[in-house]
C-alpha atoms as a PDB file:
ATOM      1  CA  UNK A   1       0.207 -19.218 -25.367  1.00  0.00           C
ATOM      2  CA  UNK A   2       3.391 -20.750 -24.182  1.00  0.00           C
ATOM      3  CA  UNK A   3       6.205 -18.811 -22.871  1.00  0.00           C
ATOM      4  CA  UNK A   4       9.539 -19.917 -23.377  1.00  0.00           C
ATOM      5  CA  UNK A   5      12.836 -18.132 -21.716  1.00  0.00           C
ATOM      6  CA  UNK A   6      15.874 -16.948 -23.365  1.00  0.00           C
ATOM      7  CA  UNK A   7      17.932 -19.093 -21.394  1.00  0.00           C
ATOM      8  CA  UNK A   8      16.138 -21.938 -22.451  1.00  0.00           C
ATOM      9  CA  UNK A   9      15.873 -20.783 -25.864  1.00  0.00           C
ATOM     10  CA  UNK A  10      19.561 -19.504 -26.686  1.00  0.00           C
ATOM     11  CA  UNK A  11      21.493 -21.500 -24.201  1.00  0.00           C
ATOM     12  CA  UNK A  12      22.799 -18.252 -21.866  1.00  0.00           C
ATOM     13  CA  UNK A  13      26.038 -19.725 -19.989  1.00  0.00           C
ATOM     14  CA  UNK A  14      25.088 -19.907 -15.892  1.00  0.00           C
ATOM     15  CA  UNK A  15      27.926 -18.776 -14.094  1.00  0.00           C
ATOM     16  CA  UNK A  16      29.969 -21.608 -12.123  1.00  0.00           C
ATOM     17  CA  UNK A  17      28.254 -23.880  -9.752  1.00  0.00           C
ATOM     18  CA  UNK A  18      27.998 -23.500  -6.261  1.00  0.00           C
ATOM     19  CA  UNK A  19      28.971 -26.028  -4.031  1.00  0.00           C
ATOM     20  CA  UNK A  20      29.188 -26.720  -0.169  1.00  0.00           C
ATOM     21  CA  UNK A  21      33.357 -25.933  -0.984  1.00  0.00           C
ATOM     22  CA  UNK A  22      32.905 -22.527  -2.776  1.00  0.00           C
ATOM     23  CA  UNK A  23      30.366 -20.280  -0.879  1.00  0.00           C
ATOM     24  CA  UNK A  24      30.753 -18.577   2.423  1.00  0.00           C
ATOM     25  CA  UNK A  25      29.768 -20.024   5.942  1.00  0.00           C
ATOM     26  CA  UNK A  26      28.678 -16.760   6.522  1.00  0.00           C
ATOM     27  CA  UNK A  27      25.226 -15.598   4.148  1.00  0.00           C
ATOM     28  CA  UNK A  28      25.882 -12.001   4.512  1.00  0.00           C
ATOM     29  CA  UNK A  29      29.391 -12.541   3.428  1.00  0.00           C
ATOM     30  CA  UNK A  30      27.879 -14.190   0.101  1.00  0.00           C
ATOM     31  CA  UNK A  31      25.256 -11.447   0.374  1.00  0.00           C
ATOM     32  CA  UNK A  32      27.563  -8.848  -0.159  1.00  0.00           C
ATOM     33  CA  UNK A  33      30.048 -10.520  -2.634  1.00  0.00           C
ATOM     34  CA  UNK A  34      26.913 -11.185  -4.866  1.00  0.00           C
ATOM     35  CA  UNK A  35      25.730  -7.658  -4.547  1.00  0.00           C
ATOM     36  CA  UNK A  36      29.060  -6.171  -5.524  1.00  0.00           C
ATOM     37  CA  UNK A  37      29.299  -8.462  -8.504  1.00  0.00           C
ATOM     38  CA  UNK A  38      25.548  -6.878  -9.550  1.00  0.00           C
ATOM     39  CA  UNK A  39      27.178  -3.661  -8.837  1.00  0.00           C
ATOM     40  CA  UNK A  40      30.239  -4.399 -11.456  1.00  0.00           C
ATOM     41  CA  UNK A  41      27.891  -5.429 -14.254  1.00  0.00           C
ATOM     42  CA  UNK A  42      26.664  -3.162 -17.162  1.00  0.00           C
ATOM     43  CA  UNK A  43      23.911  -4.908 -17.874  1.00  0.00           C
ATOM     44  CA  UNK A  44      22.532  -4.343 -14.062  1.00  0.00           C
ATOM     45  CA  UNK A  45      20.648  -1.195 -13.515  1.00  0.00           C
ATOM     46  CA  UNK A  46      19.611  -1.046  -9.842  1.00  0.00           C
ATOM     47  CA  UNK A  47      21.563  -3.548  -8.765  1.00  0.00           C
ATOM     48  CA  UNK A  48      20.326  -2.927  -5.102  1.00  0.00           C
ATOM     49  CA  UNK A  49      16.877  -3.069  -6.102  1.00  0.00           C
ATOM     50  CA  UNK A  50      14.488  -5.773  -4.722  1.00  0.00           C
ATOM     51  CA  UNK A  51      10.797  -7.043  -4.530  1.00  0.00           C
ATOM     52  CA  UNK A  52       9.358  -6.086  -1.031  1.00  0.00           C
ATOM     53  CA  UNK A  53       5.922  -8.429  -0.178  1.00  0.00           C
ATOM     54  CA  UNK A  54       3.907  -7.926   2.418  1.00  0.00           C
ATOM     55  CA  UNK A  55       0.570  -9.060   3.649  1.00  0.00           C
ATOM     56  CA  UNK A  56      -2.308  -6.734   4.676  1.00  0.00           C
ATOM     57  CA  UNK A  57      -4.841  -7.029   7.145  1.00  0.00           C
ATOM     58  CA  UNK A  58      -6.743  -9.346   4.925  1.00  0.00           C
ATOM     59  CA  UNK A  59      -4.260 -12.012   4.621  1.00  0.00           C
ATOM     60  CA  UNK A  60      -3.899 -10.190   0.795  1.00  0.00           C
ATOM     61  CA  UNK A  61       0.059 -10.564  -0.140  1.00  0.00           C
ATOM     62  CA  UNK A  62       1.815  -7.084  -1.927  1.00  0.00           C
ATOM     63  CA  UNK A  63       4.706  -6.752  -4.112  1.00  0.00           C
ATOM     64  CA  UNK A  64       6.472  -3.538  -5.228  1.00  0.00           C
ATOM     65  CA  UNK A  65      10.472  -2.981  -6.030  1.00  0.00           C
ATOM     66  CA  UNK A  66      11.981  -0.695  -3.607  1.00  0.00           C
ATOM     67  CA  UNK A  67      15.731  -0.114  -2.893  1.00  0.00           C
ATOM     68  CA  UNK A  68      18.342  -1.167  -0.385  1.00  0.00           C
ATOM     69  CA  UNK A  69      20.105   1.137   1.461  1.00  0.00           C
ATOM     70  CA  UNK A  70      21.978  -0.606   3.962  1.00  0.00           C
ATOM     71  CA  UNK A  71      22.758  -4.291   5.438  1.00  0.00           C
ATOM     72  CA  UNK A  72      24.596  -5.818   8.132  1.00  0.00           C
ATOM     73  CA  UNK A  73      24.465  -8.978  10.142  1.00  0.00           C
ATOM     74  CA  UNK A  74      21.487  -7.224  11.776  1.00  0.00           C
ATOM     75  CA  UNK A  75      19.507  -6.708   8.786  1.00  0.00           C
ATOM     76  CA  UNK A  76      18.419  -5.243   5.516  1.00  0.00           C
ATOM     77  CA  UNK A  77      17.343  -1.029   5.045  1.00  0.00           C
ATOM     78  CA  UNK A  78      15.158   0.341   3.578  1.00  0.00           C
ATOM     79  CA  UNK A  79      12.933   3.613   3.385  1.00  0.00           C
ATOM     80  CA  UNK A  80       9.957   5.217   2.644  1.00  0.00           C
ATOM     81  CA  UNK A  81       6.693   7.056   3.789  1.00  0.00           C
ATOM     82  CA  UNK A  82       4.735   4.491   6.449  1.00  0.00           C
ATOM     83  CA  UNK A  83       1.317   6.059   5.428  1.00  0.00           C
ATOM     84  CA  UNK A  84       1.859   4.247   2.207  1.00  0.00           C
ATOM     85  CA  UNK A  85       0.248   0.721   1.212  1.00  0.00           C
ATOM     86  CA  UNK A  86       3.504  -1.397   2.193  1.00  0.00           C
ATOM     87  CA  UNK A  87       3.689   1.144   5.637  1.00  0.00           C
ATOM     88  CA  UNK A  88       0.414   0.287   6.850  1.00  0.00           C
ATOM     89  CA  UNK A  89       0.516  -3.410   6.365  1.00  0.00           C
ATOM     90  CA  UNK A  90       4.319  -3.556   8.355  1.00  0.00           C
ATOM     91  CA  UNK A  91       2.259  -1.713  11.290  1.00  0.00           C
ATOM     92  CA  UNK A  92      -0.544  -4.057  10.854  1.00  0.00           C
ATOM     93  CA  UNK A  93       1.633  -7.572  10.279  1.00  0.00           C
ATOM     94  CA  UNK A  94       5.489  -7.030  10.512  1.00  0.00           C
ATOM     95  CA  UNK A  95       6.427  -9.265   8.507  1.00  0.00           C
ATOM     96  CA  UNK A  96       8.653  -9.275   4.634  1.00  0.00           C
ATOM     97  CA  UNK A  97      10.035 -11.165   2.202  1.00  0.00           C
ATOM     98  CA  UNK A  98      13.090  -9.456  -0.132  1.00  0.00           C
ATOM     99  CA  UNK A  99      13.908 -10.920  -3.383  1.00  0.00           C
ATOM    100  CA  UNK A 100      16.297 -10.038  -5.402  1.00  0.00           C
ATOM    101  CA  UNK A 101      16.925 -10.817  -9.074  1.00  0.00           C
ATOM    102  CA  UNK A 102      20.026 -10.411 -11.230  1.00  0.00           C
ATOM    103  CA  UNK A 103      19.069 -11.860 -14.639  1.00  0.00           C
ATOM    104  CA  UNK A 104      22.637 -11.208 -16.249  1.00  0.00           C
ATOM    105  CA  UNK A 105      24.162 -13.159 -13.621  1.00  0.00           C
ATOM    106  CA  UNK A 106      21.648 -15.718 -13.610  1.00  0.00           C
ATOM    107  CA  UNK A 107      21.396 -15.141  -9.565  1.00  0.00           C
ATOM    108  CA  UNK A 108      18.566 -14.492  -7.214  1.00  0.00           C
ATOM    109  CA  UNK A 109      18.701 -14.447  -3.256  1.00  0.00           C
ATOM    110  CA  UNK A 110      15.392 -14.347  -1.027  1.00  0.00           C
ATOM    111  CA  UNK A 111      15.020 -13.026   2.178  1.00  0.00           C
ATOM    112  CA  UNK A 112      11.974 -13.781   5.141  1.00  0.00           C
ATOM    113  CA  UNK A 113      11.981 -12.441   8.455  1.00  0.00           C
ATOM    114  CA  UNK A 114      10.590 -10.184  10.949  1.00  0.00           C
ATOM    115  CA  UNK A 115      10.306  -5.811  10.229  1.00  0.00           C
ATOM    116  CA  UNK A 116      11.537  -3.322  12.560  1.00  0.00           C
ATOM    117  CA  UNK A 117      11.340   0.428  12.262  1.00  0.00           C
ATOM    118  CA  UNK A 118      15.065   1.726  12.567  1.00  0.00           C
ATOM    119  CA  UNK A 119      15.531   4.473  15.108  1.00  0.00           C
ATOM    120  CA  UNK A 120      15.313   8.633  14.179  1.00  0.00           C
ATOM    121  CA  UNK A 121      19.033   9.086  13.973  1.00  0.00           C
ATOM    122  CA  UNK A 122      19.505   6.654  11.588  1.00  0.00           C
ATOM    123  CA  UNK A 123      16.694   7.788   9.357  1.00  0.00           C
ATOM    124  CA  UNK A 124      17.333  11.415   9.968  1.00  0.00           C
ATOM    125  CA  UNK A 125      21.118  10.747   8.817  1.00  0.00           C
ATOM    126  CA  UNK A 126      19.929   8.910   5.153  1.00  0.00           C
ATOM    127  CA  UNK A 127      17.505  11.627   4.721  1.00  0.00           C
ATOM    128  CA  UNK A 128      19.272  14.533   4.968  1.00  0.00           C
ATOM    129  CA  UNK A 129      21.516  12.752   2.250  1.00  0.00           C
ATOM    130  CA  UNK A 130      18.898  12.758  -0.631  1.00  0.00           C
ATOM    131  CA  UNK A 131      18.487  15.353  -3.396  1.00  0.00           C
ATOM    132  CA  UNK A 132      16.640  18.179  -1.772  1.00  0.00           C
ATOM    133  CA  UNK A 133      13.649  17.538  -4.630  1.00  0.00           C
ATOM    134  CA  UNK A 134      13.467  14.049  -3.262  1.00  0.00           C
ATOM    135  CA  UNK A 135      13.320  15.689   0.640  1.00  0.00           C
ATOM    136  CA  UNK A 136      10.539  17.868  -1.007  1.00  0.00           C
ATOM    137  CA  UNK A 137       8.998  15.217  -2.332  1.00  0.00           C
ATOM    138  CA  UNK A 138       8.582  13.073   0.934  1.00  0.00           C
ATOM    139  CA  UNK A 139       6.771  16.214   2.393  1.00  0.00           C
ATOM    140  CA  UNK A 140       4.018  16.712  -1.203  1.00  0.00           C
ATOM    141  CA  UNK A 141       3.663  12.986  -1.927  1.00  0.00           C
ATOM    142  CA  UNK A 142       0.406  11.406   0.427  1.00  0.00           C
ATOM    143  CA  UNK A 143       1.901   8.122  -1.205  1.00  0.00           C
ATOM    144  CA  UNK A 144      -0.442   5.513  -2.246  1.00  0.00           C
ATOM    145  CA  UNK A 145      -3.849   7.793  -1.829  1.00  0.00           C
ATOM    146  CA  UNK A 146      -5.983   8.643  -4.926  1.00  0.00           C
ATOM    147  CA  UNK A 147      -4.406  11.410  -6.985  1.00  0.00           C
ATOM    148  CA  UNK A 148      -6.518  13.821  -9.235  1.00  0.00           C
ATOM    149  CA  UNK A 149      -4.360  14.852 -11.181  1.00  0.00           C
ATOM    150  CA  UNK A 150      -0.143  15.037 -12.184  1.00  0.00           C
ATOM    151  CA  UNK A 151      -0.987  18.560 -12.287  1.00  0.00           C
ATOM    152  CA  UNK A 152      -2.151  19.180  -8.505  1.00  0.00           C
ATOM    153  CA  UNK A 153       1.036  16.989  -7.181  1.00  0.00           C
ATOM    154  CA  UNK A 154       2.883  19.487  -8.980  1.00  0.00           C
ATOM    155  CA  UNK A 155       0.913  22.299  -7.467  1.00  0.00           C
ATOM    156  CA  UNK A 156       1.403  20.890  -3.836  1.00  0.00           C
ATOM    157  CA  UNK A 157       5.248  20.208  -4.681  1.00  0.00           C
ATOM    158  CA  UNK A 158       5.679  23.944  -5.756  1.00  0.00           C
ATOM    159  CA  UNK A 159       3.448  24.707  -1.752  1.00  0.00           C
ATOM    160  CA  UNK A 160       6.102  22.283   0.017  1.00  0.00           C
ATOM    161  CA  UNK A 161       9.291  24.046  -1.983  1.00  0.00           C
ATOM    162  CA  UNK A 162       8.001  27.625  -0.688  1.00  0.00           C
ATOM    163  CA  UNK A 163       7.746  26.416   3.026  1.00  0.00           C
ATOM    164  CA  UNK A 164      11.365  25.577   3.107  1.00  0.00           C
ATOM    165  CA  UNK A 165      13.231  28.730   0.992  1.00  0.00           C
ATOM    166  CA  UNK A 166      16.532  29.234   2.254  1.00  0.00           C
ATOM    167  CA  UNK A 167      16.530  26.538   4.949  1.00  0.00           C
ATOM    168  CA  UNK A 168      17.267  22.334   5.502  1.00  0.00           C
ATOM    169  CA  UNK A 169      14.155  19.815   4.231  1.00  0.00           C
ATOM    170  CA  UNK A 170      13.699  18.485   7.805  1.00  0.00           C
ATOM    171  CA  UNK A 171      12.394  14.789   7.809  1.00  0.00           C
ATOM    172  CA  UNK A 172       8.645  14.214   8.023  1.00  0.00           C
ATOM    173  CA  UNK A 173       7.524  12.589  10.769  1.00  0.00           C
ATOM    174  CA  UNK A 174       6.188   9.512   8.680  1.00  0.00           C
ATOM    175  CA  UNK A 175       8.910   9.248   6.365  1.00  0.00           C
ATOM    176  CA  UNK A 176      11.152   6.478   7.912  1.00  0.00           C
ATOM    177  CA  UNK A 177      13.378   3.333   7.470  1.00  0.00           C
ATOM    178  CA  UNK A 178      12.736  -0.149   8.603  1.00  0.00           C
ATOM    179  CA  UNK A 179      14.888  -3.394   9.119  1.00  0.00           C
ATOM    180  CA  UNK A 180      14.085  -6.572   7.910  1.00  0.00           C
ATOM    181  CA  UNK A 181      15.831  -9.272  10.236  1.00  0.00           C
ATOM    182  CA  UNK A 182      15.840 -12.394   8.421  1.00  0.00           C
ATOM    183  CA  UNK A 183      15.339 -15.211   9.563  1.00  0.00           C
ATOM    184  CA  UNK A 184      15.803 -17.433   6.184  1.00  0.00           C
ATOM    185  CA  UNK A 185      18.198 -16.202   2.929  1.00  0.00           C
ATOM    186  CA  UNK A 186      18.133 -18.821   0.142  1.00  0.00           C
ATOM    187  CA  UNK A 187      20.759 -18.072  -2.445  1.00  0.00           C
ATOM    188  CA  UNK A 188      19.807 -19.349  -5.762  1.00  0.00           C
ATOM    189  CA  UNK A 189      21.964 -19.922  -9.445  1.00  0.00           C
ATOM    190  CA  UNK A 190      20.990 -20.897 -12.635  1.00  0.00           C
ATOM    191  CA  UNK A 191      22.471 -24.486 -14.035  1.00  0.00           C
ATOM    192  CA  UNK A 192      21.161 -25.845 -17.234  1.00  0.00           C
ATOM    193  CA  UNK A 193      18.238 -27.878 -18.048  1.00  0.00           C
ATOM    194  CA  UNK A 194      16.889 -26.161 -14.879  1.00  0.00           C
ATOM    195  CA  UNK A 195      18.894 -28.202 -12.702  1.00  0.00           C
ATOM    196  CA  UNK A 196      19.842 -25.429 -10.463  1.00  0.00           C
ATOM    197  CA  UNK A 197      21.943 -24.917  -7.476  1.00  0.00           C
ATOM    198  CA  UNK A 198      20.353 -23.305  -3.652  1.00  0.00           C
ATOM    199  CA  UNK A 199      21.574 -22.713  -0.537  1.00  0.00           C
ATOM    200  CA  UNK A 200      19.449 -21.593   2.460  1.00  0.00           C
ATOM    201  CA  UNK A 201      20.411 -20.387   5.407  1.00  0.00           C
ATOM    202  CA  UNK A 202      18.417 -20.472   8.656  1.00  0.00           C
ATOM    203  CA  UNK A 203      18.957 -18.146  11.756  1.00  0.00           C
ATOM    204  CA  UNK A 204      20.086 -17.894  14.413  1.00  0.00           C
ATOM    205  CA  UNK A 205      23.715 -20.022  13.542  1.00  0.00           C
ATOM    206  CA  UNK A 206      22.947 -19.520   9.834  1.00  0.00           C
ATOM    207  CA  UNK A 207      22.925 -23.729   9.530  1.00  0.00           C
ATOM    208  CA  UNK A 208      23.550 -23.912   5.772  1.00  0.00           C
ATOM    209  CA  UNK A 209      21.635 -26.609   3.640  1.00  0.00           C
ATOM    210  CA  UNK A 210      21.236 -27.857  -0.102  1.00  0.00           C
ATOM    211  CA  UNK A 211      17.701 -27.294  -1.236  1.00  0.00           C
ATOM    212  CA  UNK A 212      16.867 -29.620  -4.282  1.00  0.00           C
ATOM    213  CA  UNK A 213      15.914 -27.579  -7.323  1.00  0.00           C
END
């Protein structure tokens, strides 16, 4: 069966080229001017959501969409529970890849480094910002072990909820954020006929170069 894209089927416009004149020097400059143009669109609805791989002990790679929380020239947030799948292969090999995708705007931007857990304050701070059924949640959910049923998550949700009546959802202890620091981001933009336009950037003086397409 052969597979053909809209774009290539219907001729979708690609935004306007990029060229060595028109981006950035800086990538987390054109980082964050992409991601605010995601955030603008009405056709976007996560904009700040991205493809987290990882590798477990087996050499095996792993792919699931998680969100961003926070950036800086230091790196890219995110969090979740490190007894998961994705938490015990960062302790194992600490080591990601982000992509992100924005198919209205024809953009994607990938991301390779090294993973660093961020400290307590910081993840105590973004937790105690979540919807208190999320906080609850974080406590019930043993994510990524065998479930028997929706009904006994429930069950242990409704056990967690009556544990903290009347006070704060403190953090659990394995419920954290990490950093990825990269050490590559490749911007990428659709032209036509596949003839497409990509920047990478390479730590540590984000050196900027053309990548053929």
């Amino acid at each position: 069966m052969n597979i053909e894209s809209k774009s290539d089927a219907q001729g979708v416009a690609p935004p306007a080229p990029l060229s060595e004149e028109n981006i950035p020097e800086s990538p987390f400059e054109l980082f964050e001017a992409w991601l605010h143009s995601a955030s603008e669109s009405n056709l976007i609805l996560d904009h700040n959501a991205m493809c987290l791989s990882t590798v477990d002990a087996e050499g095996l790679p792993d792919s699931r969409i998680v969100l961003l929380r926070r950036f800086d020239s230091s790196g890219f947030v995110f969090f979740t529970n490190s007894h998961s799948a994705k938490g015990r292969e960062l302790a194992v090999r600490p080591f990601a890849a982000l992509t992100f995708f924005w198919d209205p705007l024809r953009r994607q931007i990938r991301i390779r480094g090294a993973v660093e857990p961020v400290g307590d304050s910081e993840s105590d701070a973004y937790f105690a910002n979540r919807p208190r059924l999320s906080q609850l949640g974080a406590w019930a959910s043993q994510q990524s072990a065998e479930l028997g049923s929706r009904e006994q998550f429930e069950q242990e949700l409704v056990e967690v909820e009556s544990l903290f009546v009347g006070q704060q959802v403190p953090r659990p202890p394995h419920w954290k954020g990490y950093r990825v620091r990269p050490a590559t981001i490749e911007f990428w933009q659709e032209r036509p006929n596949r003839l497409h336009d990509r920047f990478l950037f390479r730590a540590p003086d984000w050196s900027r170069t053309r990548l053929y397409p």
